[in-house]
PDB file of N, CA and C in Angstrom:
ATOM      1  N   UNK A   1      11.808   1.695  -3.473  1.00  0.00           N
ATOM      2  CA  UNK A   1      10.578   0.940  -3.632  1.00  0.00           C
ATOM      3  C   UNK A   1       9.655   1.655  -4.605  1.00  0.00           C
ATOM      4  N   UNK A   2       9.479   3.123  -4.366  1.00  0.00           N
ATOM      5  CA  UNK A   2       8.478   4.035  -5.424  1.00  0.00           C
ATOM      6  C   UNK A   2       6.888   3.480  -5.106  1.00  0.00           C
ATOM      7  N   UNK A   3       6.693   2.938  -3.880  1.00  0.00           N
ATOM      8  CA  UNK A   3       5.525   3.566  -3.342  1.00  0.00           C
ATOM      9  C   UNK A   3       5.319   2.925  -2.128  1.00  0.00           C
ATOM     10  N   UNK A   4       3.997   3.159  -1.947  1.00  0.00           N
ATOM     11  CA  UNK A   4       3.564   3.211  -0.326  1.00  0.00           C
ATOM     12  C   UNK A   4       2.371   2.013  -0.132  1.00  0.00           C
ATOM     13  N   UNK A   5       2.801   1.351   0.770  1.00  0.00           N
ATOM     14  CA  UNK A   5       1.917   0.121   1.315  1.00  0.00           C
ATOM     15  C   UNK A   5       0.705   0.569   2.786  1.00  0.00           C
ATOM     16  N   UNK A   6      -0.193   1.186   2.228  1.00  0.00           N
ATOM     17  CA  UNK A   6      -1.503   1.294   3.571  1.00  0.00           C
ATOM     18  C   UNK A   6      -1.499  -0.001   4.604  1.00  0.00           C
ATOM     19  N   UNK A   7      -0.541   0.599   6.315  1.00  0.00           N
ATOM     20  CA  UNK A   7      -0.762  -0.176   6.690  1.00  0.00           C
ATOM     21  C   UNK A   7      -2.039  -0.543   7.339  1.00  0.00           C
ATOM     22  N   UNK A   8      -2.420   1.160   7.877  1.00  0.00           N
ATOM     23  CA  UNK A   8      -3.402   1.032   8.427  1.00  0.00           C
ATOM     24  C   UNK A   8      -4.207   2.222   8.950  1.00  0.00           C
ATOM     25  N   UNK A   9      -5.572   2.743   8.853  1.00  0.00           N
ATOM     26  CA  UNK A   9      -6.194   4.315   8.655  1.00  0.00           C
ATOM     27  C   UNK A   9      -6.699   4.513   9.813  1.00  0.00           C
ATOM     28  N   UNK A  10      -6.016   5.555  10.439  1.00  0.00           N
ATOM     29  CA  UNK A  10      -6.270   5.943  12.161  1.00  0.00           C
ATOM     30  C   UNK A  10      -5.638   7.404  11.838  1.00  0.00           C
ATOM     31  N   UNK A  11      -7.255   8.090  12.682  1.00  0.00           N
ATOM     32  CA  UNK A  11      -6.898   9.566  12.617  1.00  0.00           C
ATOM     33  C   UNK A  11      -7.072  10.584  11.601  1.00  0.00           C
ATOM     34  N   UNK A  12      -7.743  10.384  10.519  1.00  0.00           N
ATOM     35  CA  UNK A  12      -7.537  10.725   9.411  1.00  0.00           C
ATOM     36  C   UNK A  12      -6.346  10.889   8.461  1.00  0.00           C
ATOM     37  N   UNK A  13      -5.581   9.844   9.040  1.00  0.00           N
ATOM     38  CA  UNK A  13      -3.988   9.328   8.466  1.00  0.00           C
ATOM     39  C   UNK A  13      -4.080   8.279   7.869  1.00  0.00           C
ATOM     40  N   UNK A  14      -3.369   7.952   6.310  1.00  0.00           N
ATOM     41  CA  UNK A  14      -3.164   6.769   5.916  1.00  0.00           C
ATOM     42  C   UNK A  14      -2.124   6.210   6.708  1.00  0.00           C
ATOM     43  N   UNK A  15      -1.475   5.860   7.505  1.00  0.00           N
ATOM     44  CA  UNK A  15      -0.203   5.259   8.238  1.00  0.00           C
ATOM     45  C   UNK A  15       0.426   4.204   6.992  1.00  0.00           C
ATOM     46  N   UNK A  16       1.486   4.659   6.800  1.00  0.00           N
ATOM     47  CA  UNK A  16       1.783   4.022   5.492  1.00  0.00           C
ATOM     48  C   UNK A  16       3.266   3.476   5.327  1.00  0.00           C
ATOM     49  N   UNK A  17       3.727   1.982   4.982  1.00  0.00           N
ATOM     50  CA  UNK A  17       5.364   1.791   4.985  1.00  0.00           C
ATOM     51  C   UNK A  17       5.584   1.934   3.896  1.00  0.00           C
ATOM     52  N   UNK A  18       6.815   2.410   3.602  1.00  0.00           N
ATOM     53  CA  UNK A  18       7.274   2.699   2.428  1.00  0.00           C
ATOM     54  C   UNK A  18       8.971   1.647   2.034  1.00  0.00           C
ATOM     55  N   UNK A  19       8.831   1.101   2.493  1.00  0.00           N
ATOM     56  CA  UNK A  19       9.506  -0.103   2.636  1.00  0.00           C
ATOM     57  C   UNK A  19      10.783  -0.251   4.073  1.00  0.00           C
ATOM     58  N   UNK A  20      11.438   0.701   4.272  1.00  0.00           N
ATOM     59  CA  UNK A  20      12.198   1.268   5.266  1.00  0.00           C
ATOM     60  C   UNK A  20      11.400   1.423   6.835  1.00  0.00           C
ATOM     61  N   UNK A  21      10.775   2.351   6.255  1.00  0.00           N
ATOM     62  CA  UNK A  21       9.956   3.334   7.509  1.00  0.00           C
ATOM     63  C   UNK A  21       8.622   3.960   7.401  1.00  0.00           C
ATOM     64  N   UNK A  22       8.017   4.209   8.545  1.00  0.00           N
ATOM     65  CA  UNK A  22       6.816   4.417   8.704  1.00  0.00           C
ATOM     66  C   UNK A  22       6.214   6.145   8.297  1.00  0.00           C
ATOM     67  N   UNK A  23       5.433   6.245   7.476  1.00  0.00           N
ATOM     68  CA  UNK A  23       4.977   7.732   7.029  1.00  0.00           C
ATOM     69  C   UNK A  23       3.606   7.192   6.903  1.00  0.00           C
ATOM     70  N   UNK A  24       3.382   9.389   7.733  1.00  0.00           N
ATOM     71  CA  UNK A  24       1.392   9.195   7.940  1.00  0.00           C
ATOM     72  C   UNK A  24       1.471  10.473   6.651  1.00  0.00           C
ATOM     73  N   UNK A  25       0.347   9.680   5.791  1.00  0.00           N
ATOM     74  CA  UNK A  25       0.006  10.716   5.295  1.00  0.00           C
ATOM     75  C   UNK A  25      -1.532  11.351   5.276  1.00  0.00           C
ATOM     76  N   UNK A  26      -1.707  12.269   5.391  1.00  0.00           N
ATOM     77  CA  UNK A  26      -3.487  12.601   5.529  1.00  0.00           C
ATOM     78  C   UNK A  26      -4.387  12.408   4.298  1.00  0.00           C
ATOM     79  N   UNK A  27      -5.539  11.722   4.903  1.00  0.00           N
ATOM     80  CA  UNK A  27      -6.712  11.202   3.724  1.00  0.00           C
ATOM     81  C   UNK A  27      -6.890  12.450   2.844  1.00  0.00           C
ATOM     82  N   UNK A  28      -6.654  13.890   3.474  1.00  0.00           N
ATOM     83  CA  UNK A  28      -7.143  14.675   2.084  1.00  0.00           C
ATOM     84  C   UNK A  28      -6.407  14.440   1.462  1.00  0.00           C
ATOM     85  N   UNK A  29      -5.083  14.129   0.764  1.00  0.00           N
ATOM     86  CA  UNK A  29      -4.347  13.929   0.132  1.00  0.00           C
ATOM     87  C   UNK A  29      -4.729  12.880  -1.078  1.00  0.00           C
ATOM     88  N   UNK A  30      -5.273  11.522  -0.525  1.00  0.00           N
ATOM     89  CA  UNK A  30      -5.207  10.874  -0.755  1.00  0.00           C
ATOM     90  C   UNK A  30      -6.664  10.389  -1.434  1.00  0.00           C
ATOM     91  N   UNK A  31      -6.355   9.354  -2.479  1.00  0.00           N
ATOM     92  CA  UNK A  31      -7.672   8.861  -3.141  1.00  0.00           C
ATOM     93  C   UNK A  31      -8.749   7.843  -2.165  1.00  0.00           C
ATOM     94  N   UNK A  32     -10.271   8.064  -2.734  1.00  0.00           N
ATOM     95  CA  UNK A  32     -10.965   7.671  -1.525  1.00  0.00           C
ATOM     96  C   UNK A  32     -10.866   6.444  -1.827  1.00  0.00           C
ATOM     97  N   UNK A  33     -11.810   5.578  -1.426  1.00  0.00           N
ATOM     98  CA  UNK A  33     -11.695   4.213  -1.052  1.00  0.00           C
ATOM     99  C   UNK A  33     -10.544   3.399  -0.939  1.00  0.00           C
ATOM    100  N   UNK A  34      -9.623   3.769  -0.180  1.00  0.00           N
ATOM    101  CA  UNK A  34      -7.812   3.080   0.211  1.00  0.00           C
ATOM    102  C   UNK A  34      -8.537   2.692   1.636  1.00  0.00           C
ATOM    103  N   UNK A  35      -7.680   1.543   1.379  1.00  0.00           N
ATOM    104  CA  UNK A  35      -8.507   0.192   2.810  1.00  0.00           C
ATOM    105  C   UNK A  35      -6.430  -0.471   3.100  1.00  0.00           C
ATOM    106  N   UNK A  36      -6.834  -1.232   4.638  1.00  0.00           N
ATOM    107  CA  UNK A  36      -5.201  -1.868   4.184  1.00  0.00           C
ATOM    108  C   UNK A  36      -5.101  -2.668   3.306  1.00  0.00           C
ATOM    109  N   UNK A  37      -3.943  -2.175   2.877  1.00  0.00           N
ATOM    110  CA  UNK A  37      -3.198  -3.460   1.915  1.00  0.00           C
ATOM    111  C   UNK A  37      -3.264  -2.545   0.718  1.00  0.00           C
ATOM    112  N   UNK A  38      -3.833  -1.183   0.678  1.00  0.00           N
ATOM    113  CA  UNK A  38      -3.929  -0.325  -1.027  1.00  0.00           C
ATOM    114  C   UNK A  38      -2.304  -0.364  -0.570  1.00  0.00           C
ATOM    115  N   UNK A  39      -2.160  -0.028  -2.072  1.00  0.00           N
ATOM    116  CA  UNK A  39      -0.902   0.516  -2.680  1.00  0.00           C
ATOM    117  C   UNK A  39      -1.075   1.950  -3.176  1.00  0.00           C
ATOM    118  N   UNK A  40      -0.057   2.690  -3.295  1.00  0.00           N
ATOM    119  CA  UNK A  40       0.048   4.295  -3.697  1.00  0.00           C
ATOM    120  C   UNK A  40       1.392   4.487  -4.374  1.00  0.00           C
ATOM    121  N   UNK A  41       1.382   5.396  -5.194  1.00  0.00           N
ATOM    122  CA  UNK A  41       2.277   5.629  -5.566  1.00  0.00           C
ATOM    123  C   UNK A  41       2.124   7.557  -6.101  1.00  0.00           C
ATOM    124  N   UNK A  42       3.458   8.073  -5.613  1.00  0.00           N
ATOM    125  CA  UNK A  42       3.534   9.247  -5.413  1.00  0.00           C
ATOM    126  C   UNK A  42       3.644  10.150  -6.938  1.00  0.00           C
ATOM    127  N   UNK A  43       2.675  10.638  -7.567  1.00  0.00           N
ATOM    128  CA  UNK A  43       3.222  11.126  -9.067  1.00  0.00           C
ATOM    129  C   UNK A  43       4.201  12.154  -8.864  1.00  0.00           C
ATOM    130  N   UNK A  44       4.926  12.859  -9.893  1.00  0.00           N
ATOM    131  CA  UNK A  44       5.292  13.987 -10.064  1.00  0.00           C
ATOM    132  C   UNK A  44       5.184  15.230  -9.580  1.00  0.00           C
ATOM    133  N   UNK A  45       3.750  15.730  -9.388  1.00  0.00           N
ATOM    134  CA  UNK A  45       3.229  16.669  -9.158  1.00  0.00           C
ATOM    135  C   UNK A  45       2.964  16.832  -7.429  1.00  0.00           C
ATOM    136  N   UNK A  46       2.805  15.500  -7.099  1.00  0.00           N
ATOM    137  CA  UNK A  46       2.827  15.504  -5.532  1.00  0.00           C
ATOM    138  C   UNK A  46       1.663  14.759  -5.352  1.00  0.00           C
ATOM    139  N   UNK A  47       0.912  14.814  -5.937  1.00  0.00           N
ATOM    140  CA  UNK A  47      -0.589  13.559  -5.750  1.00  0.00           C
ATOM    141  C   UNK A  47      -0.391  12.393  -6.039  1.00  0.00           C
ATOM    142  N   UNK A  48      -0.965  11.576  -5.435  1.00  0.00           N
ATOM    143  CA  UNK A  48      -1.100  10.189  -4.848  1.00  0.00           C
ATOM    144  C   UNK A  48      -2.112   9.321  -6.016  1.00  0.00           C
ATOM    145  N   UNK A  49      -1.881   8.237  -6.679  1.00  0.00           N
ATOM    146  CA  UNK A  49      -2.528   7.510  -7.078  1.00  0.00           C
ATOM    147  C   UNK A  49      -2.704   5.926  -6.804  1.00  0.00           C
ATOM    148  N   UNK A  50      -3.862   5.107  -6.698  1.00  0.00           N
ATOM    149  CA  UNK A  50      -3.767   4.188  -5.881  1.00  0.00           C
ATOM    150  C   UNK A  50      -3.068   3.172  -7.270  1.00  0.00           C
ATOM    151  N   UNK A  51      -2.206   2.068  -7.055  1.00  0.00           N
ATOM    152  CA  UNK A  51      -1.744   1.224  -7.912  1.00  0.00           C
ATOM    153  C   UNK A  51      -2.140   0.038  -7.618  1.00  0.00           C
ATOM    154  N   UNK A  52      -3.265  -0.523  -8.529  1.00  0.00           N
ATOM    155  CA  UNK A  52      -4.189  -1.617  -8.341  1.00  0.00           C
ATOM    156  C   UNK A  52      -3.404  -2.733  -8.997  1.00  0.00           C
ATOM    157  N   UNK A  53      -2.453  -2.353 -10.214  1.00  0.00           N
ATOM    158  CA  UNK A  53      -1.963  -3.830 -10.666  1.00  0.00           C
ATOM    159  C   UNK A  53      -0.670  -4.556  -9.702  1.00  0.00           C
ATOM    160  N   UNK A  54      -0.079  -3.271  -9.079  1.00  0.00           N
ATOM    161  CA  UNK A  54       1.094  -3.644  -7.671  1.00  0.00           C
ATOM    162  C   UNK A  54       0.361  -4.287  -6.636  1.00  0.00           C
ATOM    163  N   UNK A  55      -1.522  -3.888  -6.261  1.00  0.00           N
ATOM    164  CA  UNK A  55      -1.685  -4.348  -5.215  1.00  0.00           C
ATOM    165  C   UNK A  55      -1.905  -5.721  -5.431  1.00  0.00           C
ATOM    166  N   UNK A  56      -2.383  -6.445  -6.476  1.00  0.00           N
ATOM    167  CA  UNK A  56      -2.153  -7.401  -7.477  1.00  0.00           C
ATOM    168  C   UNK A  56      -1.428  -8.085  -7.295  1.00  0.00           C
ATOM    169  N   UNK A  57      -0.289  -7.726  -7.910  1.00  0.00           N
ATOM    170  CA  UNK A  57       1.134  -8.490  -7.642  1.00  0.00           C
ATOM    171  C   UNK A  57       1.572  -8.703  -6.392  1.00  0.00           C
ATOM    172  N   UNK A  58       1.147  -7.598  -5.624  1.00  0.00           N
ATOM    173  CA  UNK A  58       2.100  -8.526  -3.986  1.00  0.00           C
ATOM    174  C   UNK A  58       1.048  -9.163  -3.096  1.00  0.00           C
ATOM    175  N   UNK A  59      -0.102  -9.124  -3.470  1.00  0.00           N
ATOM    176  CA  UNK A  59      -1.559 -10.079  -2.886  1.00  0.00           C
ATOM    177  C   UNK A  59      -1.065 -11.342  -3.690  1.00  0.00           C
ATOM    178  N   UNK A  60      -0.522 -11.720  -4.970  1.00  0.00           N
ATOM    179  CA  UNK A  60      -0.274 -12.592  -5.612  1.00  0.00           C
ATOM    180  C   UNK A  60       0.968 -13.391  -5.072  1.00  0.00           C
ATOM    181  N   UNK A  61       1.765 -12.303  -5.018  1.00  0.00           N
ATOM    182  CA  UNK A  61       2.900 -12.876  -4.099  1.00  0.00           C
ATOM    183  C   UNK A  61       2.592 -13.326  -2.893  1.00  0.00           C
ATOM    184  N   UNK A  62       2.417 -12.846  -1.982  1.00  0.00           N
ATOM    185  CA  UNK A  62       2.058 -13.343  -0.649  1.00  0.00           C
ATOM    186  C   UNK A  62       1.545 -14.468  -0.407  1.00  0.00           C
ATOM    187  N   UNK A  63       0.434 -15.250  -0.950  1.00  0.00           N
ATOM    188  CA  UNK A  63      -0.468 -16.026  -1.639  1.00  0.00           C
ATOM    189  C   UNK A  63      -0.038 -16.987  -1.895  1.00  0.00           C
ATOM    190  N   UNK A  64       1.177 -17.112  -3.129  1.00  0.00           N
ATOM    191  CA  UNK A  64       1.947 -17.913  -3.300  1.00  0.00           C
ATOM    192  C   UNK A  64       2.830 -18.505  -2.150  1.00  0.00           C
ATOM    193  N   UNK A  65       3.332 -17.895  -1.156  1.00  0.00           N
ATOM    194  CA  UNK A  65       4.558 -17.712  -0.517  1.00  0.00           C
ATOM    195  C   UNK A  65       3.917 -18.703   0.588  1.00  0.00           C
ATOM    196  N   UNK A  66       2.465 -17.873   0.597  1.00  0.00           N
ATOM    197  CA  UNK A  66       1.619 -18.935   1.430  1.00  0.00           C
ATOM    198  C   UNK A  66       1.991 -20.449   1.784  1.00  0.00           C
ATOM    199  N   UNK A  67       1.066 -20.505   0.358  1.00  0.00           N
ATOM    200  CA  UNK A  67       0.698 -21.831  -0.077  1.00  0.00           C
ATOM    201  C   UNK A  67       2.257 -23.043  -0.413  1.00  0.00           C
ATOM    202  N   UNK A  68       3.464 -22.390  -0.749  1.00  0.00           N
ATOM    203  CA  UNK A  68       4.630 -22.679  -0.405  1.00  0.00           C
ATOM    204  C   UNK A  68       5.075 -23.240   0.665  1.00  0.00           C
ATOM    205  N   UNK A  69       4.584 -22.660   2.096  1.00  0.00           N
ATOM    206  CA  UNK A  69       4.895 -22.638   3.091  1.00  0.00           C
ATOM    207  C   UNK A  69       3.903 -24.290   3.648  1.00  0.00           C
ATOM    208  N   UNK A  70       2.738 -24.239   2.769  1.00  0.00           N
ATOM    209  CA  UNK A  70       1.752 -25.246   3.154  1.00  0.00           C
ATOM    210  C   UNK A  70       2.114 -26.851   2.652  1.00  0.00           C
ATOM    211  N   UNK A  71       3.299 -26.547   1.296  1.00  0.00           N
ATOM    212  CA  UNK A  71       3.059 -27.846   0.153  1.00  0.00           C
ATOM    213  C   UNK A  71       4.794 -28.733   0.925  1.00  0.00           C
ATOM    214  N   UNK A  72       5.257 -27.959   2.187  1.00  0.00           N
ATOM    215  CA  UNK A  72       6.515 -28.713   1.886  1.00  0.00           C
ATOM    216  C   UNK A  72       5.966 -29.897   3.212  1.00  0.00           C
TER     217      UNK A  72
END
């Protein structure tokens, strides 16, 4: 997958799926303002950057999949 879906922030843990399985990772790690539904993605170096055009695309997707579900 190559990154991480915020399911939800308890504890000072992002609780996070990574498409498989469930990983907590801790807010110091992590960039501030991540709410559910951020996206992350893990660089090189080991730090976390939030990916706004992925969160984009699968808010877009979903959305669609929706409204799919509404038109038949």
């Amino acid at each position: 997958m190559g990154y991480y879906i915020v399911d939800r922030i308890e504890n000072g843990f992002a609780v996070c799926e990574d498409g498989d399985t469930m990983v907590n990772i801790s807010l110091s790690f992590l960039p501030e303002g991540l709410h559910e539904g951020s996206v992350l993605r893990k660089q090189a170096d080991g730090t976390y950057v939030q990916d706004f055009d992925e969160e984009n695309r699968l808010r877009e997707e979903a959305v669609a999949m929706t409204d799919d579900l509404f038109d038949e």
